[in-house]
Protein backbone atom coordinates (compact mmCIF):
# COMPACT_ATOMS: atom_id res chain seq x y z
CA UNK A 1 44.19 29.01 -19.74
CA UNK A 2 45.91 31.65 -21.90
CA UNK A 3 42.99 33.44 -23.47
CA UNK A 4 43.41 36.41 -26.14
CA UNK A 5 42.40 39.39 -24.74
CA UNK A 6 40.76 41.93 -27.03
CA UNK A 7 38.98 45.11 -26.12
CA UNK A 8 35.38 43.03 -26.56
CA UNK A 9 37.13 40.27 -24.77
CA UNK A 10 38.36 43.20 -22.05
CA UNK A 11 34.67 44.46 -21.79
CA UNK A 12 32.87 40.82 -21.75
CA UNK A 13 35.70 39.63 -18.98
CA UNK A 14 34.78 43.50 -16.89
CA UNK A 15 30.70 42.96 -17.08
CA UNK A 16 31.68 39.04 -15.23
CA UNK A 17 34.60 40.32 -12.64
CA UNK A 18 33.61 43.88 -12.15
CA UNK A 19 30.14 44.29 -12.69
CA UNK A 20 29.33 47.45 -10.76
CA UNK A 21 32.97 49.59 -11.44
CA UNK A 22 31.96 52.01 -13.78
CA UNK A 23 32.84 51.47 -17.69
CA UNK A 24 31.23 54.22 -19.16
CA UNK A 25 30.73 58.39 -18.07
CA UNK A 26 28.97 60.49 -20.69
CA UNK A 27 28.00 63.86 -18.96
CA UNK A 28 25.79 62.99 -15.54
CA UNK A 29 25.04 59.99 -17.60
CA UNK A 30 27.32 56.65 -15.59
CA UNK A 31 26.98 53.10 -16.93
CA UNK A 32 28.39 49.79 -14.95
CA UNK A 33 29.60 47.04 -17.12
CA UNK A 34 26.70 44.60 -16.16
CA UNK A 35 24.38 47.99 -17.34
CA UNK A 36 26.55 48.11 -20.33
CA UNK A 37 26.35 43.99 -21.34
CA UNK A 38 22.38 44.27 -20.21
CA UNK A 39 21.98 47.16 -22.58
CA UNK A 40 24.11 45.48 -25.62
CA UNK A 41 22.00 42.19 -25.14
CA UNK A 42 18.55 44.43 -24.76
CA UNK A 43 20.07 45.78 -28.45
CA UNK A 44 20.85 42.17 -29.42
CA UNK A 45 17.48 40.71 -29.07
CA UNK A 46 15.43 43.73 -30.28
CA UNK A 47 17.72 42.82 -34.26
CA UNK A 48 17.09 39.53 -33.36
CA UNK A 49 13.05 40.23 -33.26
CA UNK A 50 13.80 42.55 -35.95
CA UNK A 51 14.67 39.96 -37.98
CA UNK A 52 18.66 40.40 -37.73
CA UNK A 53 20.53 37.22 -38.04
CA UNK A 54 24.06 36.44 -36.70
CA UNK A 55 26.73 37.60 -39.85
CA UNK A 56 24.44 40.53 -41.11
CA UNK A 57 25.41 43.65 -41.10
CA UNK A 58 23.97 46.50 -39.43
CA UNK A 59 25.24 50.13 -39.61
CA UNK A 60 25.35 52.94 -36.97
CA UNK A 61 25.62 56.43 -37.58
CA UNK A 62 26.36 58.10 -34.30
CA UNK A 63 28.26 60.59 -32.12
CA UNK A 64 30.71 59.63 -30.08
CA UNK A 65 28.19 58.41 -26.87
CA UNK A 66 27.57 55.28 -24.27
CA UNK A 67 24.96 53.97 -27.19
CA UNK A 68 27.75 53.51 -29.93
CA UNK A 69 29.77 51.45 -26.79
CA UNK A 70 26.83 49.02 -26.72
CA UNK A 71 26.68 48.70 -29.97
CA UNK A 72 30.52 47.82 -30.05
CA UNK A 73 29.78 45.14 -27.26
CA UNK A 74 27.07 43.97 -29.49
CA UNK A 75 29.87 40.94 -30.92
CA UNK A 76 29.65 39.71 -27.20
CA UNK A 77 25.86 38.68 -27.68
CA UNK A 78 24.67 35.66 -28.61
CA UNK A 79 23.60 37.63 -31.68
CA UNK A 80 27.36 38.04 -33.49
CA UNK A 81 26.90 40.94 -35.86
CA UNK A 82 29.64 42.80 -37.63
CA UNK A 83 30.10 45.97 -36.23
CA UNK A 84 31.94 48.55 -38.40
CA UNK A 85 32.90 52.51 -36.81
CA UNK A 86 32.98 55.11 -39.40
CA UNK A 87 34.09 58.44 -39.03
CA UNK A 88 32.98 61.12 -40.77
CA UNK A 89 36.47 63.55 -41.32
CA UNK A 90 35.17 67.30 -39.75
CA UNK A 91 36.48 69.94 -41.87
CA UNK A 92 38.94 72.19 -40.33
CA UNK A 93 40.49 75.15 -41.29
CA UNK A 94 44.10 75.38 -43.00
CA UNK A 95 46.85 76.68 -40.44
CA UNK A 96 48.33 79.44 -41.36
């Protein structure tokens, strides 16, 4: 079976085959891939009792930490949402 393989694909495939590797280090903070697809479905059902349906939109506004990763993984519920990274340019200053 010749499957595409995405990075949701990659990160679905890593929670079933490696389940305990780590996938995610934020500080002292370590999450496995089965803690990382447990926490994106946790996320998935609380919009789902939230009254989220599959194809609605729902916008993040965070730093760059394991919680914006779940909510990436959140296309590998059962709950399909679109999920859309924005980045917010920092201003720097000219070079001289």
């Amino acid at each position: 079976m010749d499957a595409q393989l995405t990075p949701l694909s990659f990160l679905r495939r890593s929670a079933e085959v490696h389940p305990d590797k780590t996938a995610v280090i934020h500080g002292s903070r370590r999450l496995t891939y089965r803690e990382l697809a447990d926490e994106a479905q946790r996320l998935a059902d609380a919009l789902r009792s939230a009254g989220v349906a599959p194809g609605d939109r729902v916008a993040y506004l965070l730093p760059n930490v394991p919680e914006m990763v779940v909510a990436h993984m959140l296309s590998q519920t059962r709950l399909a949402t679109m999920i859309r990274t924005a980045r917010t340019p920092m201003p720097t200053p000219p070079v001289r």
